[in-house]
Protein backbone atom coordinates (compact mmCIF):
# COMPACT_ATOMS: atom_id res chain seq x y z
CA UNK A 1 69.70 -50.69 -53.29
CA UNK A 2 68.73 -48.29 -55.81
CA UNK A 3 65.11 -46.99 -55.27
CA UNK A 4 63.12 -45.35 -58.37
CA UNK A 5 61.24 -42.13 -57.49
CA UNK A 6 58.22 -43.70 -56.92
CA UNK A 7 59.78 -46.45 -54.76
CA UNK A 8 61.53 -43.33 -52.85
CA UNK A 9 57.91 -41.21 -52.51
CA UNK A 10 56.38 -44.49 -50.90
CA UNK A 11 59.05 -45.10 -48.42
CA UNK A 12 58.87 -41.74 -47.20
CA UNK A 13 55.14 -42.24 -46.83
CA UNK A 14 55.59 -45.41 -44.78
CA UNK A 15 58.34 -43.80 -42.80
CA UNK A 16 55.97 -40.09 -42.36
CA UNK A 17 53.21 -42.95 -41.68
CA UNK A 18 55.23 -44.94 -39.25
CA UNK A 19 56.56 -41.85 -37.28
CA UNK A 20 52.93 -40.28 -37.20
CA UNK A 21 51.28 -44.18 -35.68
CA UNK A 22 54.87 -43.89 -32.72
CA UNK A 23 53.96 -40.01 -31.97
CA UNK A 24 50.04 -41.13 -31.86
CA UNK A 25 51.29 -44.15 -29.36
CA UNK A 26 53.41 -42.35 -27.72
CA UNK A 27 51.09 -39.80 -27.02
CA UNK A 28 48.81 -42.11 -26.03
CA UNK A 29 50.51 -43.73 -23.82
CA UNK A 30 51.33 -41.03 -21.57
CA UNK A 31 47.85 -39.65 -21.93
CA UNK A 32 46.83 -43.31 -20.19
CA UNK A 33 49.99 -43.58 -17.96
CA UNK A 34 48.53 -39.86 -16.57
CA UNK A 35 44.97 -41.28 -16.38
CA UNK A 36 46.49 -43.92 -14.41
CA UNK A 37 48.57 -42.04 -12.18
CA UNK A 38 44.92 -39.71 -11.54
CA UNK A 39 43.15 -42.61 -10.43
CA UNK A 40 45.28 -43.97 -8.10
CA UNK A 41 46.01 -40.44 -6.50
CA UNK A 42 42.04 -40.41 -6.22
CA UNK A 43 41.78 -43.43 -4.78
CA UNK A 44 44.08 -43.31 -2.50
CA UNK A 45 42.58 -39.67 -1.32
CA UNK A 46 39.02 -41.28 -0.87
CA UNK A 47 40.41 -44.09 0.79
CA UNK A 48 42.31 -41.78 2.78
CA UNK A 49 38.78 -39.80 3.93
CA UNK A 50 36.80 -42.99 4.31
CA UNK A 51 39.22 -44.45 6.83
CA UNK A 52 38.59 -40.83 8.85
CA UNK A 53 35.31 -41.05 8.76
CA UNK A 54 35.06 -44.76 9.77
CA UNK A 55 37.59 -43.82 12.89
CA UNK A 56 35.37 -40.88 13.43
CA UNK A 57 32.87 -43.03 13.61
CA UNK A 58 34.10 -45.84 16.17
CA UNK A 59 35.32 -43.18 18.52
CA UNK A 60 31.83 -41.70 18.17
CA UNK A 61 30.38 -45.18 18.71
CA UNK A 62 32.65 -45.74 22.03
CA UNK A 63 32.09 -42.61 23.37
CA UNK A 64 27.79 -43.67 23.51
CA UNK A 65 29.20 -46.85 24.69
CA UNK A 66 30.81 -45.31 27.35
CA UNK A 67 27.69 -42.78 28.18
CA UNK A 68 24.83 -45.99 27.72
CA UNK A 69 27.44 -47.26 30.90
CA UNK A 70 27.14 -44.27 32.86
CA UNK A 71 23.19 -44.47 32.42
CA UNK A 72 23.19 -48.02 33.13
CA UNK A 73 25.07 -47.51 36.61
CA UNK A 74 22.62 -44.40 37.44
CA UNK A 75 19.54 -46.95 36.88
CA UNK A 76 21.55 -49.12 39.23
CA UNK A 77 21.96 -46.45 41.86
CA UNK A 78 18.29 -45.34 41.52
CA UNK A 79 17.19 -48.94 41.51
CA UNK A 80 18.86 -49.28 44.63
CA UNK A 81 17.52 -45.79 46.25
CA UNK A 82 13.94 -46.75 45.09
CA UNK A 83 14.31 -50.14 46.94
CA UNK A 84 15.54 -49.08 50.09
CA UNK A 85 12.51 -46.18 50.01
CA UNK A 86 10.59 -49.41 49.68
CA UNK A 87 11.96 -51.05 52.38
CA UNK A 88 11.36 -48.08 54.66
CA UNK A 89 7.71 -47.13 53.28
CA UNK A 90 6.51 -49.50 56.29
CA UNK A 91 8.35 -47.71 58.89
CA UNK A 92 7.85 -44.38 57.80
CA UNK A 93 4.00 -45.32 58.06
CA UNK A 94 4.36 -46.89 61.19
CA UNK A 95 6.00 -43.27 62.74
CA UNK A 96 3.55 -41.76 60.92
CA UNK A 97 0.38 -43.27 62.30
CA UNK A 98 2.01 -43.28 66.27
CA UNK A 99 2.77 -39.74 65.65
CA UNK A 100 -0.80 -38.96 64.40
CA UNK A 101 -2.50 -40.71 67.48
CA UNK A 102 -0.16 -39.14 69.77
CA UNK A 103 -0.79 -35.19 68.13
CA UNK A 104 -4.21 -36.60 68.23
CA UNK A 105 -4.26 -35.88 71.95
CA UNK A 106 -2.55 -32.91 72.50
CA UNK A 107 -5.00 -29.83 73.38
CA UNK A 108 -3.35 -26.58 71.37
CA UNK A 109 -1.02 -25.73 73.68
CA UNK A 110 0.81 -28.86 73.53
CA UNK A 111 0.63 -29.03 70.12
CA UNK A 112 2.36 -25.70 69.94
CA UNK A 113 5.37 -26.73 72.55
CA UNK A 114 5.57 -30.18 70.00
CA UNK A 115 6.06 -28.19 67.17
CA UNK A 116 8.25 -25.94 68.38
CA UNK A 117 10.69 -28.98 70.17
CA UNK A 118 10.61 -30.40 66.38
CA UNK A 119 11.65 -27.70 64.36
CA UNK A 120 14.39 -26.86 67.55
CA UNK A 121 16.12 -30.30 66.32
């Protein structure tokens, strides 16, 4: 093939052309290839820090669990205590009253000597 100069000028045109669009898609493509490579690295670093903070999270959540426990058993217990207190409201009035009519009685002196015996035991 024998090319004329003008023939020869136009190759070299396409050819300059044709190397310049490869470089430009070349460059390109690593250009996107590093985009893509950021974004995954990104990602997987905010997925990375969201799963923390959701663990964080649940043992945060467990550890109320566990103290909402520990309140419910002290209701329990006081529940319990405030029942039998209840339960022995009736004697301790009783005692009182038998006490009170028997103080009721004493003339000073014995007073004195029953107040003295009580704080002895």
């Amino acid at each position: 093939m024998n090319f004329k100069g003008k023939e020869k000028l136009i190759i070299a045109i396409i050819g300059v052309l044709l190397i310049v669009v490869l470089g430009f898609l070349i460059s390109s493509y690593s250009t996107q290839s590093r985009y893509k490579k950021f974004y995954k690295e990104q990602l997987k670093t905010l997925k990375t820090q969201k799963e923390s903070a959701i663990s964080e999270h649940e043992k945060y959540i467990k550890y109320l669990l566990f103290q909402n426990d520990l309140k419910d058993i002290d209701i329990r217990n006081s529940q319990k205590k405030i029942d039998s207190l209840v339960a022995l409201k009736n004697k301790v009035q009783i005692k009182y009253i038998l006490k009170y009519k028997q103080i009721e009685k004493f003339n000073s002196e014995q007073i004195k000597k029953y107040w003295k015996d009580e704080f002895k035991n």
